[in-house]
N, C-alpha and C. Protein backbone atom coordinates (compact mmCIF):
# COMPACT_ATOMS: atom_id res chain seq x y z
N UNK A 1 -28.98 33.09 31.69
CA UNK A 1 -27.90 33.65 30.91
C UNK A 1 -26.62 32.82 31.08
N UNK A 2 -26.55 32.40 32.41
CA UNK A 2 -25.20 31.82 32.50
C UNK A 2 -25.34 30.22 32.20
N UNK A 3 -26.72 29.20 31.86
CA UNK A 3 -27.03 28.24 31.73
C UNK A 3 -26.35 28.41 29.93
N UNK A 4 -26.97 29.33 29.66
CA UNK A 4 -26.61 29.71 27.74
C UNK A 4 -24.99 29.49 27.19
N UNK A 5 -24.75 30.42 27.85
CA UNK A 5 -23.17 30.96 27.60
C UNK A 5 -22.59 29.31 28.02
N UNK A 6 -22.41 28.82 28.90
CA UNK A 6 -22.14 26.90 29.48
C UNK A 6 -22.32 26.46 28.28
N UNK A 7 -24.06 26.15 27.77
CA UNK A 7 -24.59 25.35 26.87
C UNK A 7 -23.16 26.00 25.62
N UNK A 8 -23.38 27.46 25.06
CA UNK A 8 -22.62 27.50 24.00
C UNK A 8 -21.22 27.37 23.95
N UNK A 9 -20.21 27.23 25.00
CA UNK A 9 -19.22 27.12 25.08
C UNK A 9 -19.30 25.51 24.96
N UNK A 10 -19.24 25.20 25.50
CA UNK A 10 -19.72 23.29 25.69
C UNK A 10 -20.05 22.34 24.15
N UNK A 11 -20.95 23.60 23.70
CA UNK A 11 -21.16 22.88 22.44
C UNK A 11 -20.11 23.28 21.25
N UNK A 12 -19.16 24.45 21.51
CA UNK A 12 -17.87 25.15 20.67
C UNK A 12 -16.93 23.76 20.88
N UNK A 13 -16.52 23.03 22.00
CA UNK A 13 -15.55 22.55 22.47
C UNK A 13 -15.96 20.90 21.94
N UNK A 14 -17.29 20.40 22.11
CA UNK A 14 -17.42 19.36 21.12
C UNK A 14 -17.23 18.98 19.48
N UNK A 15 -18.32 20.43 18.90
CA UNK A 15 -18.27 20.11 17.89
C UNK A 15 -17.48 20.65 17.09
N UNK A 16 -16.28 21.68 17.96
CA UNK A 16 -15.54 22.30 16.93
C UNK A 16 -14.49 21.26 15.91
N UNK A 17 -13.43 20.06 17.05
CA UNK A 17 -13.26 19.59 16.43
C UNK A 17 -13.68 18.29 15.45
N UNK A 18 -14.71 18.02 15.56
CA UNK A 18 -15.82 17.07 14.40
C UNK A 18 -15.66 18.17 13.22
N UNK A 19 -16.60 19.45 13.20
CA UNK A 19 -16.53 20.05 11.99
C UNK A 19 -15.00 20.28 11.21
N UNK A 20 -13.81 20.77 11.65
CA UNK A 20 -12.97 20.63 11.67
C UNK A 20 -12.19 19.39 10.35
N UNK A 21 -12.87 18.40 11.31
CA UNK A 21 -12.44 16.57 10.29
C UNK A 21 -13.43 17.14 9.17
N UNK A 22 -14.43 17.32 9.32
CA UNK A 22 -15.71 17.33 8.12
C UNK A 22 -15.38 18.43 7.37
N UNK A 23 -14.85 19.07 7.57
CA UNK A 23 -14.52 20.23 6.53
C UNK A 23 -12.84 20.00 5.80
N UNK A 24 -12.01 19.35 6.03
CA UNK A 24 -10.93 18.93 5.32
C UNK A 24 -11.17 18.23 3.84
N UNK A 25 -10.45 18.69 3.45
CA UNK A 25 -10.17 18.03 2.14
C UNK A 25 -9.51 16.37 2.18
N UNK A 26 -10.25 15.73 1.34
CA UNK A 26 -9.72 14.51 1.28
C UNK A 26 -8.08 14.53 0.57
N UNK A 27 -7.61 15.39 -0.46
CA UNK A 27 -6.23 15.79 -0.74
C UNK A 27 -5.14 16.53 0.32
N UNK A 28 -5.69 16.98 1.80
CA UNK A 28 -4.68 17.70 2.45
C UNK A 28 -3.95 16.83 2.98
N UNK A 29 -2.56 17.48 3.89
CA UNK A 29 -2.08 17.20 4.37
C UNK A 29 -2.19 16.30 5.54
N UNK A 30 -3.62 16.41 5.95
CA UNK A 30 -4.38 16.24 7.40
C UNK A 30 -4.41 14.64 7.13
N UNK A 31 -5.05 14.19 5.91
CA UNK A 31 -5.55 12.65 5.98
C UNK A 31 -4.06 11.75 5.11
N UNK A 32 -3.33 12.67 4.21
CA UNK A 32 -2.14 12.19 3.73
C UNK A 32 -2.58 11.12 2.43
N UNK A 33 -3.87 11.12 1.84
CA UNK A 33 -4.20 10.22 1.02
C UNK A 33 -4.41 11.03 -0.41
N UNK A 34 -4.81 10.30 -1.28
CA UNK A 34 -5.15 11.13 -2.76
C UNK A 34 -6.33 11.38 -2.55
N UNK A 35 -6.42 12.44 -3.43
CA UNK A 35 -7.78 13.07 -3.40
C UNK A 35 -8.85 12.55 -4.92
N UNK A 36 -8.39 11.44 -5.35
CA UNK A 36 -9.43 10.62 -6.85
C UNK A 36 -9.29 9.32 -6.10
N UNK A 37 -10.64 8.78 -6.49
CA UNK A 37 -11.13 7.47 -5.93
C UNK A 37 -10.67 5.65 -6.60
N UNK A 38 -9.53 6.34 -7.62
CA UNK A 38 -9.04 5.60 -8.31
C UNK A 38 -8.54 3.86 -8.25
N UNK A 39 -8.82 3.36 -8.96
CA UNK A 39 -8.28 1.48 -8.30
C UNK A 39 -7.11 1.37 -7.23
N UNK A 40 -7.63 0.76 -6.00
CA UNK A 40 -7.08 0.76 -5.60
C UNK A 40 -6.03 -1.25 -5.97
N UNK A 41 -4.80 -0.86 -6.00
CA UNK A 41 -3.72 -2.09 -6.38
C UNK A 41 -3.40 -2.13 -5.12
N UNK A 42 -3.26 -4.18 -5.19
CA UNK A 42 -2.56 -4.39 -4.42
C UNK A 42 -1.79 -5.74 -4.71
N UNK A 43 -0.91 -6.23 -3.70
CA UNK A 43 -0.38 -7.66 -4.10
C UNK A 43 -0.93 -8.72 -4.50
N UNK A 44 -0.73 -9.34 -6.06
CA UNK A 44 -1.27 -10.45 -6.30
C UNK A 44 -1.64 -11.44 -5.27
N UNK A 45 -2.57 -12.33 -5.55
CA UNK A 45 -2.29 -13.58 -4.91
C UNK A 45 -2.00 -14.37 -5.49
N UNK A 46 -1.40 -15.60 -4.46
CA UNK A 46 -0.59 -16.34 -5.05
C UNK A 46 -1.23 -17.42 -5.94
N UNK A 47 -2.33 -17.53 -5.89
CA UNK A 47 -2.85 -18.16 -7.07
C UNK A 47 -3.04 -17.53 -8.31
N UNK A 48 -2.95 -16.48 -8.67
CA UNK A 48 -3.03 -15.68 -9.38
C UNK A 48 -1.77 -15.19 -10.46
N UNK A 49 -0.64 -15.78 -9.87
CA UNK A 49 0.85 -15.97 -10.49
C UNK A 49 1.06 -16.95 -11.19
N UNK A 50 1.34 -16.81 -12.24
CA UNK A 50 1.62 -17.75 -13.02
C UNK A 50 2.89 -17.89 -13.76
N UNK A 51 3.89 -18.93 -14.03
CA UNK A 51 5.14 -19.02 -14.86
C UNK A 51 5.19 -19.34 -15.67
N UNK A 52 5.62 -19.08 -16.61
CA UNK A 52 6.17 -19.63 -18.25
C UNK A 52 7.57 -19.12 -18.71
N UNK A 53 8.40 -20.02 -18.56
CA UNK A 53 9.64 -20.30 -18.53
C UNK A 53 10.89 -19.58 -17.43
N UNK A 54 10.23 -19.60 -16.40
CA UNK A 54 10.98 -18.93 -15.26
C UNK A 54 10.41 -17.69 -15.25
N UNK A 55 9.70 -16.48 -15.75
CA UNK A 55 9.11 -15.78 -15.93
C UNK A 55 7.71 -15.61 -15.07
N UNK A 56 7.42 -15.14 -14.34
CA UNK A 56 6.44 -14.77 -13.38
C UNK A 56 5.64 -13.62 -13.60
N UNK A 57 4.12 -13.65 -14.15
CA UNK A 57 3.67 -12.54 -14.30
C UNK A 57 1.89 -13.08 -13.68
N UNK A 58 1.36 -11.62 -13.20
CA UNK A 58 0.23 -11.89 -12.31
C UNK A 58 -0.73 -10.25 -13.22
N UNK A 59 -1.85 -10.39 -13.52
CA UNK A 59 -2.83 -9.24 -14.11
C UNK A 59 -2.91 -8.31 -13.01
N UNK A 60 -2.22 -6.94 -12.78
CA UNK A 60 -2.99 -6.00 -12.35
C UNK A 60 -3.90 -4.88 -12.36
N UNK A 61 -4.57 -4.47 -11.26
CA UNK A 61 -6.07 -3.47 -11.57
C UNK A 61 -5.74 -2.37 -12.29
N UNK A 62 -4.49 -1.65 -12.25
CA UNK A 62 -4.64 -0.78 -13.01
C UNK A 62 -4.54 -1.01 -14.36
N UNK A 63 -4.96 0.15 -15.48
CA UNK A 63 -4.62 -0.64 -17.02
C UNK A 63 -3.56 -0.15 -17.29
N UNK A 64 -2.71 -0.82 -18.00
CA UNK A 64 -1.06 -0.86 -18.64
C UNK A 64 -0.30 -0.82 -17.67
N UNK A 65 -0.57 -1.96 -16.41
CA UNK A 65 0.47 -2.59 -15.64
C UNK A 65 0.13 -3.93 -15.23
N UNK A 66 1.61 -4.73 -15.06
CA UNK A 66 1.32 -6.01 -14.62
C UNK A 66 2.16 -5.87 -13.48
N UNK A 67 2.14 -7.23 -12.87
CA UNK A 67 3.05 -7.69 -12.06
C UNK A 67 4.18 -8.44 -12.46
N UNK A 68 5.59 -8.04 -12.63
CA UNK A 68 6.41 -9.38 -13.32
C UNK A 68 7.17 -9.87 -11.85
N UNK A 69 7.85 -10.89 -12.07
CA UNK A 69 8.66 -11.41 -11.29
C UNK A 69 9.80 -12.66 -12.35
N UNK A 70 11.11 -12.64 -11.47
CA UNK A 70 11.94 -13.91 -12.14
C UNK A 70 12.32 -14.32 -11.50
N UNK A 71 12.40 -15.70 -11.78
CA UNK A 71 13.08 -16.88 -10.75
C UNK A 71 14.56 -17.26 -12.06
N UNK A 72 15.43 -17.42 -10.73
CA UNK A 72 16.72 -17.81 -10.70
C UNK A 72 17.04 -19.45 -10.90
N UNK A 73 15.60 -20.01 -10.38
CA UNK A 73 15.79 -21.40 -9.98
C UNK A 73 15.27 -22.52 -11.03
N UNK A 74 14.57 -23.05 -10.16
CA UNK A 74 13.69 -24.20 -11.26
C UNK A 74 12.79 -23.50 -12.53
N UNK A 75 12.22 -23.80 -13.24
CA UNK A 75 11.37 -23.02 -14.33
C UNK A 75 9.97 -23.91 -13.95
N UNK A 76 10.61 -25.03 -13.39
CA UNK A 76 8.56 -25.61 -13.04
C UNK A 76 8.58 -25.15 -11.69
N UNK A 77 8.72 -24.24 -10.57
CA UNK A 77 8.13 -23.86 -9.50
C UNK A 77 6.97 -22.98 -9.70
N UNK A 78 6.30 -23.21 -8.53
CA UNK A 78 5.09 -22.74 -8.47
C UNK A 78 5.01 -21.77 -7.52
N UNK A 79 4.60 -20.62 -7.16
CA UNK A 79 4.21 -19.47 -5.92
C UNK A 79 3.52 -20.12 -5.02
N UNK A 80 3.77 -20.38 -3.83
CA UNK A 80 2.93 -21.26 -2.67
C UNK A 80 2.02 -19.91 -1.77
N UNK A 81 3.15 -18.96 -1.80
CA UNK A 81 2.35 -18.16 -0.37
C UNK A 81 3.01 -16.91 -0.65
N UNK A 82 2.62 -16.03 -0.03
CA UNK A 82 2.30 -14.11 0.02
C UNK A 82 3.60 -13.94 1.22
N UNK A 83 4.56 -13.74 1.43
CA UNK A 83 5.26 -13.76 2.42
C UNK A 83 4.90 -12.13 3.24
N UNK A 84 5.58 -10.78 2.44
CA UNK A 84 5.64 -9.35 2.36
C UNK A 84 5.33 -8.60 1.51
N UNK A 85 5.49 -7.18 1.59
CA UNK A 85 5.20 -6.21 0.75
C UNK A 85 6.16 -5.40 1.02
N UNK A 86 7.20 -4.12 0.67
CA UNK A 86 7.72 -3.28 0.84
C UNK A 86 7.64 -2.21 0.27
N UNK A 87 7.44 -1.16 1.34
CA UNK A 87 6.83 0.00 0.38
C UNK A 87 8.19 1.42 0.89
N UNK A 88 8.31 2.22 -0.25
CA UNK A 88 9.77 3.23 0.24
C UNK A 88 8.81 4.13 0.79
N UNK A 89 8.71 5.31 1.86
CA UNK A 89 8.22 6.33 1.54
C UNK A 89 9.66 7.30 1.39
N UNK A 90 9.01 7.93 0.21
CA UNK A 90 9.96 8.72 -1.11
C UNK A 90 9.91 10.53 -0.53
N UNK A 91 8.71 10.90 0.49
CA UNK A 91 8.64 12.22 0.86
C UNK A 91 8.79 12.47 1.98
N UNK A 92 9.53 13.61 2.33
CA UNK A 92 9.87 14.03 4.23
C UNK A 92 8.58 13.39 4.74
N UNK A 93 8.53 13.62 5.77
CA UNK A 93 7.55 13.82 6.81
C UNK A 93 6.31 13.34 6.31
N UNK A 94 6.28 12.32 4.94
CA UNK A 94 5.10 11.17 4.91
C UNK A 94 4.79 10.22 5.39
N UNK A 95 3.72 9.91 5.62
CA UNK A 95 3.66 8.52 6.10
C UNK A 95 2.99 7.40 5.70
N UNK A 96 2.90 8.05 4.17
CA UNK A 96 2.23 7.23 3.11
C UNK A 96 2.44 7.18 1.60
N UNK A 97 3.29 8.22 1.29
CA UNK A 97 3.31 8.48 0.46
C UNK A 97 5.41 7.93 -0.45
N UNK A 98 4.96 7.10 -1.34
CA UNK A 98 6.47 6.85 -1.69
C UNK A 98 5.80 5.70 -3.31
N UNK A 99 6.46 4.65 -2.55
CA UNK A 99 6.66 3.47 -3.72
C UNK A 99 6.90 2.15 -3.70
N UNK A 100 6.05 1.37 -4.28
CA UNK A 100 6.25 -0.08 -3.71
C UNK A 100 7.49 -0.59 -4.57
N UNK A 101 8.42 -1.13 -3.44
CA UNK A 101 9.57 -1.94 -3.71
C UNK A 101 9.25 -3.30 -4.47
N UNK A 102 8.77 -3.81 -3.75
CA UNK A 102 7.84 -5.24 -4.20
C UNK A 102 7.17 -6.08 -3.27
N UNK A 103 6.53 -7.46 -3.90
CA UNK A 103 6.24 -7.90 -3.23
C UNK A 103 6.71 -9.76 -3.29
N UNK A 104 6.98 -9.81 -2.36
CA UNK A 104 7.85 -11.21 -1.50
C UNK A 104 7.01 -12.46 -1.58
N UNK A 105 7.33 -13.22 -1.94
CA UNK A 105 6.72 -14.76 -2.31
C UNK A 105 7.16 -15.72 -2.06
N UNK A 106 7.07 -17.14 -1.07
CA UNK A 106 7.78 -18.39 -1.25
C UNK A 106 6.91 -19.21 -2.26
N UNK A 107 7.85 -19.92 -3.44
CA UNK A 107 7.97 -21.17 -4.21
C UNK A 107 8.08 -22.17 -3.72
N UNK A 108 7.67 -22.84 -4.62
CA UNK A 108 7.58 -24.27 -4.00
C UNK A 108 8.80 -25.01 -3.92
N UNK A 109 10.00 -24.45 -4.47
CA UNK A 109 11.58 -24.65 -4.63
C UNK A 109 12.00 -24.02 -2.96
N UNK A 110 11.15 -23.36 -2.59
CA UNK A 110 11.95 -23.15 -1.07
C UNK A 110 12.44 -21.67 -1.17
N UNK A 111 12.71 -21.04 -2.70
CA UNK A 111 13.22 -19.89 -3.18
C UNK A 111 12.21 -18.63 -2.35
N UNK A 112 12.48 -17.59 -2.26
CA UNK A 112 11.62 -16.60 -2.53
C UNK A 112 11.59 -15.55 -3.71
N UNK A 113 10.44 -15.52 -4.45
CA UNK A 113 10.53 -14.58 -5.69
C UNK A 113 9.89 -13.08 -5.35
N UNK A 114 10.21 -11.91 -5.78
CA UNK A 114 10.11 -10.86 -5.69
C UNK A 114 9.05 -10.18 -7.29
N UNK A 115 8.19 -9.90 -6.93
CA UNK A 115 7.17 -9.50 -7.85
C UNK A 115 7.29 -8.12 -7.94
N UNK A 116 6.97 -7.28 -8.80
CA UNK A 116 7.61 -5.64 -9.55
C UNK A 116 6.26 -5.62 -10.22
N UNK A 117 5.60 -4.07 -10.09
CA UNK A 117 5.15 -3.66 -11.28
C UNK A 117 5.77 -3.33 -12.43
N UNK A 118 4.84 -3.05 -13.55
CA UNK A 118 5.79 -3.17 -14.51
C UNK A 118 4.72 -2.58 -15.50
N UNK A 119 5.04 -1.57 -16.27
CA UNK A 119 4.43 -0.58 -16.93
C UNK A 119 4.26 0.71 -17.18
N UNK A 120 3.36 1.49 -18.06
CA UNK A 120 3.66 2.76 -18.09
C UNK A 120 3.27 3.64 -16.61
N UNK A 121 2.81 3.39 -15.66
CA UNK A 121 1.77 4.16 -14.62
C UNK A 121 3.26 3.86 -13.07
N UNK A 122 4.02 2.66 -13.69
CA UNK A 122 5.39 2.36 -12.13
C UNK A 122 6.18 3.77 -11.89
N UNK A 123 6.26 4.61 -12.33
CA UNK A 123 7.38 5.59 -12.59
C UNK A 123 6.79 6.72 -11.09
N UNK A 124 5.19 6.52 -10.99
CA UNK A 124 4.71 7.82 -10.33
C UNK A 124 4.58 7.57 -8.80
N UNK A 125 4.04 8.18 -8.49
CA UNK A 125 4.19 8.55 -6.81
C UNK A 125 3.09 7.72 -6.01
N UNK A 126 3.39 6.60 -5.24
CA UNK A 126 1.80 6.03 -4.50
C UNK A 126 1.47 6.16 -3.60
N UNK A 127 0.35 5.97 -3.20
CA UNK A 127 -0.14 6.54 -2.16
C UNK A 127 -0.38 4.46 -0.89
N UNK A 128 -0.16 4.67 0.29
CA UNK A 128 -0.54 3.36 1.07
C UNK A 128 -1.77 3.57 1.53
N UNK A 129 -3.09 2.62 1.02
CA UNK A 129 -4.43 2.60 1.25
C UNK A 129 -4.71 2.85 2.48
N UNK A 130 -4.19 1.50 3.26
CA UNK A 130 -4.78 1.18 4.81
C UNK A 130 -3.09 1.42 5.80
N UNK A 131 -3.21 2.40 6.17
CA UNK A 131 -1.87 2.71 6.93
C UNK A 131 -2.08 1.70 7.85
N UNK A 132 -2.43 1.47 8.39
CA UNK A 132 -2.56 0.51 9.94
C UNK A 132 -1.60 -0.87 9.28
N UNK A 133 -2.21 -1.51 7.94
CA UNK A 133 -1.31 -2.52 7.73
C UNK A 133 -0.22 -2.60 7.31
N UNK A 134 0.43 -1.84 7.50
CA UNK A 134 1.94 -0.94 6.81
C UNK A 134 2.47 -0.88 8.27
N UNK A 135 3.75 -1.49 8.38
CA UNK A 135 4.54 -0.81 9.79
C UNK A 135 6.09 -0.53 9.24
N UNK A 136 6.85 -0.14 10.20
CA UNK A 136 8.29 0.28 10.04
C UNK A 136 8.99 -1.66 9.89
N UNK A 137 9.87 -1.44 8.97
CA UNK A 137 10.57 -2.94 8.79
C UNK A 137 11.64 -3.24 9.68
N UNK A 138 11.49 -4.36 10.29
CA UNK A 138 12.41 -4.81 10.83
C UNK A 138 13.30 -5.87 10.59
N UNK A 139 13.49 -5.60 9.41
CA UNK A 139 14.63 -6.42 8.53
C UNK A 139 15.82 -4.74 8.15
N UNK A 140 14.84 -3.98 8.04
CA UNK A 140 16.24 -2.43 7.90
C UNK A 140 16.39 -1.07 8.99
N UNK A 141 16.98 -0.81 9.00
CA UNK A 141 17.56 0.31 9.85
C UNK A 141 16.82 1.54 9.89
N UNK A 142 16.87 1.69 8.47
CA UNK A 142 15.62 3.32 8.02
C UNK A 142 14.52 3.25 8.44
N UNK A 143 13.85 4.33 8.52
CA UNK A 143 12.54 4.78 9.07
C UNK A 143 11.65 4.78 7.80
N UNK A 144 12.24 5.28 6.54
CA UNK A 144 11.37 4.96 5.23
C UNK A 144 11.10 3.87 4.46
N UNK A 145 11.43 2.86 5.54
CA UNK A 145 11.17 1.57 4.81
C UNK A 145 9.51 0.70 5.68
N UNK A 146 9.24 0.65 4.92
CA UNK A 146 8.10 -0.07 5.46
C UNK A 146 7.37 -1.43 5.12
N UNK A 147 6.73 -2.37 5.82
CA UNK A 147 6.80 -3.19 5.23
C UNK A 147 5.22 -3.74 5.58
N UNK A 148 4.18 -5.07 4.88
CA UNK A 148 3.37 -5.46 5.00
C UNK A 148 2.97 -6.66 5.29
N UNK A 149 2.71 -7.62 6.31
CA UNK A 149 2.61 -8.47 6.20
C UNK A 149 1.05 -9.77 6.09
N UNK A 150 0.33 -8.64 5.88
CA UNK A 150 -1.02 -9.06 6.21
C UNK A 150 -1.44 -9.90 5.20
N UNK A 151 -2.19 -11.25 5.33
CA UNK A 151 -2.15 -11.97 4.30
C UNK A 151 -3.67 -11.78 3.93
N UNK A 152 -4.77 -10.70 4.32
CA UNK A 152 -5.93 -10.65 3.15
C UNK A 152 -6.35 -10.37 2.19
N UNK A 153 -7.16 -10.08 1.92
CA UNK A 153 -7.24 -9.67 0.84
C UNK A 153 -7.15 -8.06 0.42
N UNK A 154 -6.14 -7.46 -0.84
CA UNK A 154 -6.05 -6.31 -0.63
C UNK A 154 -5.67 -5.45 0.86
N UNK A 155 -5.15 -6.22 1.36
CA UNK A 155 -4.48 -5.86 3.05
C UNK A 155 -3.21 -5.08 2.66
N UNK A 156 -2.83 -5.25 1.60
CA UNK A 156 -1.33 -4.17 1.48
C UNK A 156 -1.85 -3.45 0.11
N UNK A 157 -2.95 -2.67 0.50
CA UNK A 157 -3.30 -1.82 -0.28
C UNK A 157 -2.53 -0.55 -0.52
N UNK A 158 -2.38 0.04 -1.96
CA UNK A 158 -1.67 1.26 -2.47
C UNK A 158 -2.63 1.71 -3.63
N UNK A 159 -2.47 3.12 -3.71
CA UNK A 159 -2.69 3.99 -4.83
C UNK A 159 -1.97 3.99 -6.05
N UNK A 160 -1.87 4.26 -7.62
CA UNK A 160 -0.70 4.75 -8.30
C UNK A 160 -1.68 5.69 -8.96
N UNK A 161 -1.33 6.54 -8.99
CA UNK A 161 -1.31 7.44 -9.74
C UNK A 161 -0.16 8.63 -10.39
C-alpha cells in the first residue's frame, strides 16, 4: 500500500508538469507565439538585394510585401553583408511580440542601408520566430528594443500577421 501511494505520488510530480506543456495551446500566453503556421519572414540576404537607381528592393515570403530600402549615396553600390535586425516589442510584458524596425546592411560605399517592409500586411502585429536569436540592444537604453545579429539563414526570424 505504501509502495503504491510513493509509486502514485512520484508519478503526479513527474508527469504533471510534461502534461501541463502538452496540453497548452500553441496561441497562449505560456509559449507567446501565434497560433497559424503561417510564412515565416525574415531578413533578406544580401545577395538577394538589388538597386536600380539608388532604390533597394529584395522579394519577400509573404504576398503583397517587399523589402524596400534607399541609399543616400552612390546609385552603383552594392549590399556586401547582413549587419542587424531590430525588432520593437509594441506589448507590456512581451517578449515577442511587437515590430520589425528594420534591417541593417553594409554597401560597398562603406554606407549602411536600412531595409523596411513595405506593403499591405507592415501595419500588423509580429510575432519573433526564434527568441534565443533576438537579445536586448546595446546600442539603446530601452528594454523594448531588441536586436539580431545572427548571420544564418532565417536566424532573425518573425511572423506578420
Amino acid at each position: 500500500m505504501v509502495f503504491s501511494v510513493r509509486l502514485f505520488i512520484w508519478c503526479g510530480v513527474i508527469l504533471s508538469p510534461l502534461l501541463s506543456i502538452m496540453a497548452a495551446q500553441a496561441s497562449s500566453k505560456y509559449f507567446d507565439i501565434p497560433a497559424w503556421p503561417g510564412d515565416e519572414e525574415s531578413c533578406p540576404a544580401a545577395g538577394n538585394i538589388h538597386s536600380s537607381h539608388g532604390v533597394f528592393r529584395a522579394p519577400a515570403k509573404s504576398e503583397g510585401v517587399d523589402w524596400v530600402g534607399m541609399s543616400q549615396g552612390d546609385v552603383g553600390e552594392n549590399v556586401l553583408a547582413f549587419t542587424k535586425a531590430i525588432f520593437v516589442l509594441a506589448e507590456q510584458n512581451s517578449e515577442s511580440r511587437g515590430f520589425l524596425a528594420s534591417c541593417i546592411y553594409r554597401t560597398s560605399a562603406g554606407r549602411y542601408l536600412s531595409m523596411r517592409l513595405d506593403g499591405n500586411e507592415y501595419s500588423h502585429i509580429m510575432w519573433i520566430a526564434r527568441s534565443a536569436s533576438w537579445r536586448q540592444s546595446q546600442d539603446f537604453s530601452s528594454k523594448t528594443i531588441l536586436e539580431c545579429t545572427d548571420k544564418g539563414t532565417r536566424a532573425c526570424g518573425f511572423f506578420i500577421k
